[in-house]
Protein backbone atom coordinates (compact mmCIF):
# COMPACT_ATOMS: atom_id res chain seq x y z
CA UNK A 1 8.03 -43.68 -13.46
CA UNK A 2 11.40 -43.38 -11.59
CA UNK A 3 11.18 -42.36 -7.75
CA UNK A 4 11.38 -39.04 -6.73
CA UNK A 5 14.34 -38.57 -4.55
CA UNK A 6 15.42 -35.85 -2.29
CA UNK A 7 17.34 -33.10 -3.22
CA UNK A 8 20.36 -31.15 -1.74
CA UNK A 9 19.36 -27.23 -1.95
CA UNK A 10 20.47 -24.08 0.41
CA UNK A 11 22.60 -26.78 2.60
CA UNK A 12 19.36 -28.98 3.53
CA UNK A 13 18.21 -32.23 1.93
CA UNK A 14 14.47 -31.46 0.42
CA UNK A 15 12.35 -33.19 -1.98
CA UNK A 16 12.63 -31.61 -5.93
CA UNK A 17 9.20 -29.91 -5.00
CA UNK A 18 8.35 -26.17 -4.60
CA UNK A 19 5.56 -24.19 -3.93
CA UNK A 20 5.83 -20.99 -6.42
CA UNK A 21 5.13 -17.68 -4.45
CA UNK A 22 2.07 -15.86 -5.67
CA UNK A 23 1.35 -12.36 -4.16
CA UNK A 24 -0.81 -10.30 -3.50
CA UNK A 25 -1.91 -12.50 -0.27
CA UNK A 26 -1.58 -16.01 -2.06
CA UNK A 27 0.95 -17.95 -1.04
CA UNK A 28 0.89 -17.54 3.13
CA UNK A 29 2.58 -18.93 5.49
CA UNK A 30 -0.20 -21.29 5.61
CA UNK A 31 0.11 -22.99 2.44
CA UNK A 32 3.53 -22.40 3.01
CA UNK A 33 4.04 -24.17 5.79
CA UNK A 34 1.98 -27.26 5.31
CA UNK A 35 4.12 -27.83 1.92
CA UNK A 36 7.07 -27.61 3.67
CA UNK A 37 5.92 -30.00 6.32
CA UNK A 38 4.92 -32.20 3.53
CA UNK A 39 8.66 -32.59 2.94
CA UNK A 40 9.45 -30.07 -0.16
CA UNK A 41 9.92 -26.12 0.05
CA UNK A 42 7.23 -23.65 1.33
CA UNK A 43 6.99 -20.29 0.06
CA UNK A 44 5.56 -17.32 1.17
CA UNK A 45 5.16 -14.33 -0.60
CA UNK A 46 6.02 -11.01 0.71
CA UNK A 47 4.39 -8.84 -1.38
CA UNK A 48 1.88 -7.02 0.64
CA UNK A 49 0.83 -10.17 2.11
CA UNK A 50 -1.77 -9.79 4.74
CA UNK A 51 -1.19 -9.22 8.33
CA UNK A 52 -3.61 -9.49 11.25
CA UNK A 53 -5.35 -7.98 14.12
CA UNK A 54 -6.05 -9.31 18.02
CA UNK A 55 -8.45 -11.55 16.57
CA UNK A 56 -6.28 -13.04 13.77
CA UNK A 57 -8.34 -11.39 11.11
CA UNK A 58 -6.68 -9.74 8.18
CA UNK A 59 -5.96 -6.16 8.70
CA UNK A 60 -7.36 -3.97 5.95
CA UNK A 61 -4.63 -2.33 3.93
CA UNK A 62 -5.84 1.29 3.75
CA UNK A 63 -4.13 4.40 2.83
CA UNK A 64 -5.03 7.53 4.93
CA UNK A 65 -1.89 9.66 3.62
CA UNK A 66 -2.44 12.62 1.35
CA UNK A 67 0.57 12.52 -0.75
CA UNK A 68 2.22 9.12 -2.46
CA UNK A 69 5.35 9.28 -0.86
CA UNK A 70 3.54 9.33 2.61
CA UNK A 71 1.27 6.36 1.50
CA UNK A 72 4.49 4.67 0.14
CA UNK A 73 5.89 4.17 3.89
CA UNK A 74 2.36 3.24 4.89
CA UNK A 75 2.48 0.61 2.36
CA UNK A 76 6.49 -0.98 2.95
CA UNK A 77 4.83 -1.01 6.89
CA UNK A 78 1.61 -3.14 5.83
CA UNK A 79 4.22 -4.98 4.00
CA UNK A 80 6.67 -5.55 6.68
CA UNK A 81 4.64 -6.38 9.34
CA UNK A 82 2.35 -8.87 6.49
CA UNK A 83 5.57 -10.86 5.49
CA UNK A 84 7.10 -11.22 9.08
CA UNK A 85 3.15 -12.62 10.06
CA UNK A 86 3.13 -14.75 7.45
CA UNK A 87 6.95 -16.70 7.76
CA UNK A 88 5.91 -16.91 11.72
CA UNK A 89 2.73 -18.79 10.81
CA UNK A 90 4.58 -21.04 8.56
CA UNK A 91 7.26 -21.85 10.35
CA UNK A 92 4.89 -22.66 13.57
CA UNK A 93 3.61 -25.34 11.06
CA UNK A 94 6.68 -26.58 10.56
CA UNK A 95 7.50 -27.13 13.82
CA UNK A 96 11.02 -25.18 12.90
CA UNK A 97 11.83 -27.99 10.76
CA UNK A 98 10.62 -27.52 7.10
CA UNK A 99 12.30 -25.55 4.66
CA UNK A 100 10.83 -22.04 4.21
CA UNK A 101 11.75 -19.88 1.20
CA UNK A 102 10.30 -16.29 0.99
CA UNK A 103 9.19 -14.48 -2.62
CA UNK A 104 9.83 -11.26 -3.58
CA UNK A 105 9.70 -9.37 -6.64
CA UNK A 106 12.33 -7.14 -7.59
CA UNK A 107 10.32 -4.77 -9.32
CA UNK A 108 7.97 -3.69 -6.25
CA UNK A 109 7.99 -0.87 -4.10
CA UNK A 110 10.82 -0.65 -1.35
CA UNK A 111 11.60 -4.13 -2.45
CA UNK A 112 15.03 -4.76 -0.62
CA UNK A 113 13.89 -2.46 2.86
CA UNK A 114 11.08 -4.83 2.74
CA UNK A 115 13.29 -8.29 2.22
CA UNK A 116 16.13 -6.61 4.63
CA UNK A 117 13.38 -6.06 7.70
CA UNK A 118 11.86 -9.45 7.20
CA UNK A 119 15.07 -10.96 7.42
CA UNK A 120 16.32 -9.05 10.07
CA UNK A 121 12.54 -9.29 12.55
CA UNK A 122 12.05 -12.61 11.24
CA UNK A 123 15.84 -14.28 12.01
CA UNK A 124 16.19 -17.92 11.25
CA UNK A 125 12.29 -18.44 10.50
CA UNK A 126 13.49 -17.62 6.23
CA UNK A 127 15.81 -20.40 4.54
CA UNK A 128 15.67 -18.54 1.28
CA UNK A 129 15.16 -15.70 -1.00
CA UNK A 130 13.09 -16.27 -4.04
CA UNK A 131 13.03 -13.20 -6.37
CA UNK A 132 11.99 -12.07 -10.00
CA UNK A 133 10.42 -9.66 -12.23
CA UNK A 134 13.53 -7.76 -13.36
CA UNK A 135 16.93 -8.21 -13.39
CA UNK A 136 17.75 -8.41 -8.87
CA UNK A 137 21.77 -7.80 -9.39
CA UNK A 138 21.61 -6.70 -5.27
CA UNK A 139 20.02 -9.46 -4.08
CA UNK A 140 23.56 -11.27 -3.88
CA UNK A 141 24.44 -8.66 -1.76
CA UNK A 142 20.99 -8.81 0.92
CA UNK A 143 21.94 -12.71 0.51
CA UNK A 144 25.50 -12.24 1.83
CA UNK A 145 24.29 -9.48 4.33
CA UNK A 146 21.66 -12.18 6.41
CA UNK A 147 23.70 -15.36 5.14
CA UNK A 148 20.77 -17.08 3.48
CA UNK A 149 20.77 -18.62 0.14
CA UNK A 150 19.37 -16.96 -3.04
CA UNK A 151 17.39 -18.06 -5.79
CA UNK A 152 17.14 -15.61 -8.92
CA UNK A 153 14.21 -16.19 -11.23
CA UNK A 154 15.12 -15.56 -14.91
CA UNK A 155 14.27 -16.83 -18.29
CA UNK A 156 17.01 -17.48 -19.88
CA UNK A 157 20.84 -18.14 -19.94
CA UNK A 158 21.52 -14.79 -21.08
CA UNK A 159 19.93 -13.17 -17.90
CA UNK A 160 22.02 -15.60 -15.25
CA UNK A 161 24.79 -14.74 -17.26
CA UNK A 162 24.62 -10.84 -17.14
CA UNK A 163 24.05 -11.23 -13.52
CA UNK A 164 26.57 -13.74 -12.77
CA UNK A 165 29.07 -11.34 -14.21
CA UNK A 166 27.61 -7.62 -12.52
CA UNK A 167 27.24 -9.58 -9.43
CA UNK A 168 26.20 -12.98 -8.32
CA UNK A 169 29.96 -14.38 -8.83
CA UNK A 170 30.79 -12.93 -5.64
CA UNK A 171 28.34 -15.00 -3.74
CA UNK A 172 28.92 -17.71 -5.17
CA UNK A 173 28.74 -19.93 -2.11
CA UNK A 174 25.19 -18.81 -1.44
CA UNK A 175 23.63 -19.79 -5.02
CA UNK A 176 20.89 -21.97 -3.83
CA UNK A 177 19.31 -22.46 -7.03
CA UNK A 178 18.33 -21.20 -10.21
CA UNK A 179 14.43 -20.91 -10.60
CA UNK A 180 13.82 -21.34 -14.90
CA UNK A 181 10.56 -20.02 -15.50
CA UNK A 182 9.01 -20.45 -18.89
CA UNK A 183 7.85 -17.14 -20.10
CA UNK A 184 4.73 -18.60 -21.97
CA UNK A 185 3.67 -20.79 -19.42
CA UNK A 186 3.77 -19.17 -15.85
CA UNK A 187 1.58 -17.01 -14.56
CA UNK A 188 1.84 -14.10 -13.08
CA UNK A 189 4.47 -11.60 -15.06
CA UNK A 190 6.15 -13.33 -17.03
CA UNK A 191 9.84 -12.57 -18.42
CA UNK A 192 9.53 -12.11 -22.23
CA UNK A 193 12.26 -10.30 -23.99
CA UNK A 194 11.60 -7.97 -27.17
CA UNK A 195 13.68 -10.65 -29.08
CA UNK A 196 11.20 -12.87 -28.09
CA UNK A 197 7.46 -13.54 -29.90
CA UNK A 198 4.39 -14.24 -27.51
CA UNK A 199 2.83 -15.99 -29.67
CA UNK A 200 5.53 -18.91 -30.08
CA UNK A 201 6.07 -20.71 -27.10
CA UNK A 202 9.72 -22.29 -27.36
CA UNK A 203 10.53 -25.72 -25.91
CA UNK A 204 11.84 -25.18 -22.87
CA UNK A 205 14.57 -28.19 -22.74
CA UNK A 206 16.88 -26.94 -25.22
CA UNK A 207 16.73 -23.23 -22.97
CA UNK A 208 17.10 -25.23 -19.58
CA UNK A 209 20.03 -27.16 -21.17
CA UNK A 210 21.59 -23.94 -22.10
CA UNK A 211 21.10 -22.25 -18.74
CA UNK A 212 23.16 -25.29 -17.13
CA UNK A 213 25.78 -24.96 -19.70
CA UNK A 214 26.16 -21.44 -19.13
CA UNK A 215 26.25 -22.35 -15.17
CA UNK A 216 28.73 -25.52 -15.93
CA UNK A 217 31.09 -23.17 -17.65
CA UNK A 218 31.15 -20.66 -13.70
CA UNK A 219 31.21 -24.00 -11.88
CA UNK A 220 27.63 -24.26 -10.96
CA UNK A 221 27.34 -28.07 -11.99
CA UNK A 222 25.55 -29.05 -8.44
CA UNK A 223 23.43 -25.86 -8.24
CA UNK A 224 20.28 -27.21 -9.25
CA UNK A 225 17.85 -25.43 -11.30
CA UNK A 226 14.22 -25.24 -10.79
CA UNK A 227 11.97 -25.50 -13.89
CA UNK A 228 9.06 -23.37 -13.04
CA UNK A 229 5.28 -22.90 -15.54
CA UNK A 230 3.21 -25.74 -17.15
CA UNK A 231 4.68 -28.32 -14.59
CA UNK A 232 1.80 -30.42 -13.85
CA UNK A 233 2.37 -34.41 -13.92
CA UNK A 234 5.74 -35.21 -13.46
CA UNK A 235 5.76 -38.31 -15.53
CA UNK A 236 5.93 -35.80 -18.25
CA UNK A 237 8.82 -34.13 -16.97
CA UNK A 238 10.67 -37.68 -16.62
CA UNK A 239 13.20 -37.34 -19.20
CA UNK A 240 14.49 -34.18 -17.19
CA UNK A 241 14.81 -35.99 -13.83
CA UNK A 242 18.09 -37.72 -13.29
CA UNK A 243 19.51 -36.07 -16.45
CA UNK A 244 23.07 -35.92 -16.76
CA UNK A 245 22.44 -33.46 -19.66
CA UNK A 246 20.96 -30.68 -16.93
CA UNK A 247 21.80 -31.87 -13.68
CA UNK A 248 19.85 -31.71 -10.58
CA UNK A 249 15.96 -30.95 -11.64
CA UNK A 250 13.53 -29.51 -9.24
CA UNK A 251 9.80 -28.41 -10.18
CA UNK A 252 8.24 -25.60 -8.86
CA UNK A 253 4.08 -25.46 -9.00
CA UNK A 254 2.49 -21.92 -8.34
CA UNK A 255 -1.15 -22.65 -9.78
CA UNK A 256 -1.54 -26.49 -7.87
CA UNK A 257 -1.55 -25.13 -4.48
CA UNK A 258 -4.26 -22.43 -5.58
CA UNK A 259 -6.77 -25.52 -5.60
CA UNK A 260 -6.24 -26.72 -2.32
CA UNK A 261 -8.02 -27.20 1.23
CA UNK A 262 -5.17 -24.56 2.53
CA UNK A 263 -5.33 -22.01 -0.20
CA UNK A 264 -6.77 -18.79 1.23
CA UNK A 265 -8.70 -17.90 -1.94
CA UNK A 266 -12.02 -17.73 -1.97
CA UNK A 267 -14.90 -20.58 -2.88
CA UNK A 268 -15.73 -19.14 -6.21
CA UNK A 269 -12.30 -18.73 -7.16
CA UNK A 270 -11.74 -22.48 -6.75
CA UNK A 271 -14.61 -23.57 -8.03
CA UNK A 272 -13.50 -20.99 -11.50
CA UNK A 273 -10.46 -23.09 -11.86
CA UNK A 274 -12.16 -26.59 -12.12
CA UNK A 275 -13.97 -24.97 -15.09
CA UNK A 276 -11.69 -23.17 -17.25
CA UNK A 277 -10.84 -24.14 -20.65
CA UNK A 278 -7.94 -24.68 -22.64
CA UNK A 279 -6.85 -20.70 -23.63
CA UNK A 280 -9.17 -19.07 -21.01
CA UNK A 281 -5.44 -17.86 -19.61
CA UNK A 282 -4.15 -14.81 -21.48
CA UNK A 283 -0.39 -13.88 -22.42
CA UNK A 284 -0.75 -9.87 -22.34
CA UNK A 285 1.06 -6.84 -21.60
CA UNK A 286 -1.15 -4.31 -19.98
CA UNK A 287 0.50 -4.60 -16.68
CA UNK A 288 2.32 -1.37 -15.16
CA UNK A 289 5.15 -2.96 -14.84
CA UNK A 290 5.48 -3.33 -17.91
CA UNK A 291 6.07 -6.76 -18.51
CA UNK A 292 3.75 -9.84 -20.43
CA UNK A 293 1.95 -11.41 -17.49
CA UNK A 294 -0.46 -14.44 -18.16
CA UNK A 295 -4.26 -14.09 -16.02
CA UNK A 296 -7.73 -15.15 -16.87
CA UNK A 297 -9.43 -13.83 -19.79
CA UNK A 298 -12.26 -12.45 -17.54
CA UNK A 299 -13.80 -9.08 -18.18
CA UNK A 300 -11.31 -7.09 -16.40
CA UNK A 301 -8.75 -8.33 -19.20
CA UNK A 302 -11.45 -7.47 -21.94
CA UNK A 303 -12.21 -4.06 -20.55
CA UNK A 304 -8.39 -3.65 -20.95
CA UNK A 305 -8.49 -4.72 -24.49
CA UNK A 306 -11.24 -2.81 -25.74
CA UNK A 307 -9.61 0.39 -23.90
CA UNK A 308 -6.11 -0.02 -25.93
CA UNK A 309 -8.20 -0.46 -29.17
CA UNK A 310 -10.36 2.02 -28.89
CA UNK A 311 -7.60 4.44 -29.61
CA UNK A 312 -6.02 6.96 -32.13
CA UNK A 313 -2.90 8.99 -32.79
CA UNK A 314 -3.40 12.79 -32.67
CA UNK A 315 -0.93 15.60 -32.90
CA UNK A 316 -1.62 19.08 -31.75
CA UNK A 317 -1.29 20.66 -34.77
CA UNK A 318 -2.62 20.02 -38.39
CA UNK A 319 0.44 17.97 -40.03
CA UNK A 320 1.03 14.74 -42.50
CA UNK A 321 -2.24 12.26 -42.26
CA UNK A 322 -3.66 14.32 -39.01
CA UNK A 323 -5.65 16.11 -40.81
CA UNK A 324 -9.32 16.42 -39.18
CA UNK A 325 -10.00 18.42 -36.06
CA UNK A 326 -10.89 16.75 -33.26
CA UNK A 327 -12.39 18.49 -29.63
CA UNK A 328 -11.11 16.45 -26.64
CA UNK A 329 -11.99 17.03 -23.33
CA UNK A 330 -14.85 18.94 -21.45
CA UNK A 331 -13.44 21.98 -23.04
CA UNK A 332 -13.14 20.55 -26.69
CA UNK A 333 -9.63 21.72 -26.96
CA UNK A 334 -8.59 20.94 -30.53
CA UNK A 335 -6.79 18.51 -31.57
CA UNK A 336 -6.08 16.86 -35.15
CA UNK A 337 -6.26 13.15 -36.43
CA UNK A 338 -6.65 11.12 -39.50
CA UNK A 339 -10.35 11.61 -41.18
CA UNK A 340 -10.50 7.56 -40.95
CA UNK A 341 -9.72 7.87 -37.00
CA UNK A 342 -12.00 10.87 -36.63
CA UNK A 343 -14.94 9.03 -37.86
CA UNK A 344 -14.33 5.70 -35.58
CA UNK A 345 -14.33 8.57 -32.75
CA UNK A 346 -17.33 9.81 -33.31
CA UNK A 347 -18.76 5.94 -33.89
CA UNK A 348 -17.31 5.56 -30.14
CA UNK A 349 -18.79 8.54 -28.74
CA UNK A 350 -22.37 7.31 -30.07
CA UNK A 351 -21.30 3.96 -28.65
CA UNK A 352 -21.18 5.69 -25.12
CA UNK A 353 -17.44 5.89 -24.92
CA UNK A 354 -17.26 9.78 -24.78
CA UNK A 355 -14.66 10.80 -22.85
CA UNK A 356 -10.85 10.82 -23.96
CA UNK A 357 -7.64 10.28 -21.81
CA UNK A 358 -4.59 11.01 -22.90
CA UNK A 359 -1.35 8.55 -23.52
CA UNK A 360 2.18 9.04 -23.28
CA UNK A 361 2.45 7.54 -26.78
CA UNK A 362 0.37 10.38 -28.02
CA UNK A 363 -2.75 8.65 -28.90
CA UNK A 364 -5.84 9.05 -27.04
CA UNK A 365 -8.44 6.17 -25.60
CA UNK A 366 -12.01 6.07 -25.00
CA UNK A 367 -14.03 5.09 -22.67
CA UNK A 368 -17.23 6.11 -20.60
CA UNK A 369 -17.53 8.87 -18.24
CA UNK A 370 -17.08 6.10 -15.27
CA UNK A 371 -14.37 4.67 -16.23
CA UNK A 372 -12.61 7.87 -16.83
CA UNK A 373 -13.03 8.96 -13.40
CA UNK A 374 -11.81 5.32 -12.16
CA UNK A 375 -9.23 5.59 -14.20
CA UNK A 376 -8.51 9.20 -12.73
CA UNK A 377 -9.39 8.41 -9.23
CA UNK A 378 -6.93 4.95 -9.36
CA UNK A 379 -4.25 7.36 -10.45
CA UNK A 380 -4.43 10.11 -7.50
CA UNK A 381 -4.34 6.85 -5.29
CA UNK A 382 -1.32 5.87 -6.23
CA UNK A 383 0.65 4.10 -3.14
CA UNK A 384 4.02 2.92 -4.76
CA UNK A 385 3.53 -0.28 -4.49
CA UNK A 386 6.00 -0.49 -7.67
CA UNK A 387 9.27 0.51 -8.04
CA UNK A 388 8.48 2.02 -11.33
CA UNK A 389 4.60 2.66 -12.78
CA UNK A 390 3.26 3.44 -16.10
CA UNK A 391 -0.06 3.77 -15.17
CA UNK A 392 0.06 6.55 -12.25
CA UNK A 393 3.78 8.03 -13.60
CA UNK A 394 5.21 6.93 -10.07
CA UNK A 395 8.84 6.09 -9.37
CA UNK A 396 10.86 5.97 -6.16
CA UNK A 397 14.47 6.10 -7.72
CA UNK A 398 13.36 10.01 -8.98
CA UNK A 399 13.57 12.87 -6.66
CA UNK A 400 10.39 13.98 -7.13
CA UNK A 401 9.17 10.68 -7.15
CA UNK A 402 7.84 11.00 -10.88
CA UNK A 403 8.84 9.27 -13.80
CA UNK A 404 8.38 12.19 -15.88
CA UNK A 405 6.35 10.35 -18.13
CA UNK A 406 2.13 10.94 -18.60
CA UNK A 407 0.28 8.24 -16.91
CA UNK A 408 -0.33 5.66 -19.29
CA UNK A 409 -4.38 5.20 -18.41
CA UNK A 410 -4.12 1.41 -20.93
CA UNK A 411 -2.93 0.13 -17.60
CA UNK A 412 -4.52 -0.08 -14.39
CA UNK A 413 -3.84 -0.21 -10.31
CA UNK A 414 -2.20 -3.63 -9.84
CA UNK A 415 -2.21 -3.01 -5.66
CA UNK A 416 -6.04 -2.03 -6.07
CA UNK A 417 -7.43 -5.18 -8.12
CA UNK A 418 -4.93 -7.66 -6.41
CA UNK A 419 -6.08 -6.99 -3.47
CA UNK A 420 -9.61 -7.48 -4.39
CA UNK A 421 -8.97 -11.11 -6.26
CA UNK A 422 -6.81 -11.70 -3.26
CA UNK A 423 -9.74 -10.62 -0.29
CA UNK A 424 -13.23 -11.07 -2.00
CA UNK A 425 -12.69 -14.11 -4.36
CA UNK A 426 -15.57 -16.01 -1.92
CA UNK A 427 -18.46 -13.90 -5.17
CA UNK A 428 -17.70 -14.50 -8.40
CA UNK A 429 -18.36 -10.94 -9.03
CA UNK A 430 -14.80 -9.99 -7.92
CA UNK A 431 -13.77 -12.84 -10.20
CA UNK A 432 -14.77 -11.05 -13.39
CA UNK A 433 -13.57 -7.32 -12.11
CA UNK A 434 -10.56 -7.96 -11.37
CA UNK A 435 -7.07 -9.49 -12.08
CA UNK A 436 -7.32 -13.07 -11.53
CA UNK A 437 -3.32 -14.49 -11.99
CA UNK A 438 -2.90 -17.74 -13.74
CA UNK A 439 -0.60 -20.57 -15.24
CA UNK A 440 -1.25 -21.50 -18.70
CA UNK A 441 -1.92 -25.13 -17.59
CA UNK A 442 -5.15 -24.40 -15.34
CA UNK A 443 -7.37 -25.72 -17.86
CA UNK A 444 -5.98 -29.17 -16.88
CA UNK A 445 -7.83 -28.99 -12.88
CA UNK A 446 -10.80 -29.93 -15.14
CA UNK A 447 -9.94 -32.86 -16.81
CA UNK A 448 -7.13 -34.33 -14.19
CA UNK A 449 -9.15 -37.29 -12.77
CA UNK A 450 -7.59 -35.92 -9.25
CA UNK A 451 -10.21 -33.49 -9.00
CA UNK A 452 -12.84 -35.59 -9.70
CA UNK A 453 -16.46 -34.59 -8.60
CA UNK A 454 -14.63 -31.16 -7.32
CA UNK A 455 -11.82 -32.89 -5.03
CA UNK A 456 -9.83 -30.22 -3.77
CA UNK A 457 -7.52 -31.88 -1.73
CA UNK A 458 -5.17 -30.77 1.17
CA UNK A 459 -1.79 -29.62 0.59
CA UNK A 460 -0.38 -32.86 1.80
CA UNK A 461 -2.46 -34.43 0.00
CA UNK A 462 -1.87 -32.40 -3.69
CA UNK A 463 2.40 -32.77 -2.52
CA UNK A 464 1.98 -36.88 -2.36
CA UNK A 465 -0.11 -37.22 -5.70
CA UNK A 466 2.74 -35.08 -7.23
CA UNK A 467 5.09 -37.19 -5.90
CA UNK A 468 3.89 -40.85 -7.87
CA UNK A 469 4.38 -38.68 -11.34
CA UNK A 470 0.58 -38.14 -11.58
């Protein structure tokens, strides 16, 4: 395979190799930092990453507010103080002389008073701004504001184009990169359009390709893009590097550094990943953002599933198919639903799933009396921690802070089980109750000879293998 050769990105000479940013309390500033003192870009994530005590232990994120707009300034201060903790610790690793990008996602609560205080407590310590999960027209504008390069994550040449036009043309100068993530690959959320089908992954060189023609045609010839999901060796990725089709190639890899000597989660979470099998990650959309995101099938994901089909239209009054009546609630308040639906009801009742929650699609799910008040209990917790939320109805663009929707109780707290993956990974307990993010490519920690006998090696060590191709 060809050598790997440095890169020029954000003004400083780097080699084609970043960390992706993983939140909730993934990607620190110490994995951060040792991969950018390994020579390619570090990346922390500030999305309530952790931040610590006098002892250096991670502060608990708890909410003692009553209300949710109270608990949403307790949670932009956890996140604050987390992300400015975090790019200190990495950049003490660095010595001040790695390069340090910091991930956001657009879609989270007080996402730009949260990038515009890190930047502004933690000056010169940032040399980028990562950020994805919608469509971040402003982030040109916090870019231009602090002077530090940007890097918009999108998924396709359509999206750089619509915000090359609304904004990113005039910043121009302070394009560092544009980070191409494959929507059926990466983990985390992933950016899936409705023109798009889940189930057919699409090559992603002809896309790329198109993304760098679309950037060729504004000028963007040296901006180099960074292919980001299923990355793993790069000798399969050598027909992109040195390319005159897409230009300068760098590879990001969020689900590598999870295996690694560095990574701060937990023993059983490492020791899940050198065991999981090809299709063990699942492409689904039961997040409250809204958007596909790809985790482990574990039995928080099939709790999900069995909630969203254990459900049935009903309409409040006797009309077309609906039919049968149906009592819902403690109160068996009528309501009425097709005699086919009204009998798998019943069979779910008997089944132990007796209680019913209402959907803003009109339908109604069931599930048992525990769950309920979970679900219930998750709800009236509700912290903000995104901008917009279909499972507790939250918004902070409203004036009443509401999207004027139902809750949507398909979906579940995202702050509440990321935290837990994030904090109590060390049981594999956790591991099964919770969210547990993922690339599609994890299955490959078990056969990659690298991890042979359960190597997990350090960071440094993870960035060199990467860099002979294997």
């Amino acid at each position: 395979m060809q050598s790997i050769n440095a890169i020029r990105m954000g003004g400083g000479d780097v080699l084609p190799l970043v960390e992706g940013g993983k939140g909730v309390a993934i990607s620190n500033g110490i994995t951060a930092g040792h991969w950018a003192a390994a020579g390619g870009v570090g990346t922390i994530s500030a999305v309530n990453a952790d931040s610590y005590d006098d002892d250096g232990k991670p502060i608990p994120q708890i909410y003692r507010n009553r209300t949710r707009r109270e608990r949403h300034e307790e949670l932009i201060d956890y996140a604050v103080k987390g992300a400015v903790a975090q790019a200190r610790r990495a950049w003490d690793i660095t010595g001040g002389k790695g390069r340090l990008h910091a991930n956001i996602l657009w879609e989270m609560g007080g996402a730009e008073r949260i990038v515009d205080a890190l930047l502004t407590q933690a000056k010169g310590l940032i040399h980028g701004i990562t950020c994805g999960a919608g469509m971040p027209y402003r982030l040109s504008d916090i870019a231009t504001k602090f002077n530090v390069p940007y890097y918009p994550i999108i998924s396709s040449a359509r999206a750089f184009n619509a915000l090359w036009r609304r904004s990113y043309s005039k910043a121009a100068a302070l394009l560092g990169g544009v980070v191409y993530e494959d929507p059926w690959l990466a983990g985390g959320h992933n950016g899936l359009s409705n023109s798009e089908d889940p189930n057919k992954p699409e090559d992603p060189y002809p896309r790329v390709k198109a993304l760098r023609d679309q950037m060729r045609a504004y000028g963007l010839d040296e901006t180099p893009i960074i292919m980001a999901g299923g990355v793993w060796w790069l000798e399969e990725w050598e027909h992109w590097i040195g390319n005159p089709e897409l230009g300068p190639i760098a590879f990001q890899f969020g689900t590598r550094p999870l295996l690694t000597q560095e990574s701060p989660i937990g023993d059983a979470w490492k020791k899940k990943l050198l065991t999981l099998k090809e299709g063990d990650v699942f492409l689904n959309r039961f997040s409250p953002t809204g958007f596909y995101s790809s985790a482990i099938d574990n039995g928080f994901i099939q709790e999900l599933r069995g909630r969203s089909e254990r459900q049935i239209a009903y309409s409040s009054e006797a009309m077309g198919e609906h039919t049968a009546a149906y009592g819902v609630g403690p109160r068996k308040r009528i309501v009425y639903v097709a005699p086919g639906d009204h009998d798998r009801a019943l069979a779910w009742e008997a089944q132990g799933f007796t209680d019913t929650l209402r959907t803003p699609d009109n339908t109604l799910v069931f599930v048992t009396s525990e769950k309920a008040q979970e679900i219930v209990q998750d709800q009236a917790d509700c912290m903000g921690c995104l901008s917009t939320c279909r499972f507790s109805n939250w918004s902070q663009h409203e004036a009443d802070f509401s999207t004027g929707k139902r809750a949507d109780p398909r979906s579940f707290c995202i702050q509440k089980t990321l935290q837990a993956a994030a904090h109590e990974s060390d049981r594999p307990e956790p591991l099964e109750s919770n969210l547990v993010f993922s690339g599609h490519n994890a299955y490959r920690f078990a056969s990659d000879p690298f991890y042979s006998n359960g190597f997990v090696p350090t960071v440094k060590q993870l960035v060199e293998r990467i860099a002979t191709g294997r």
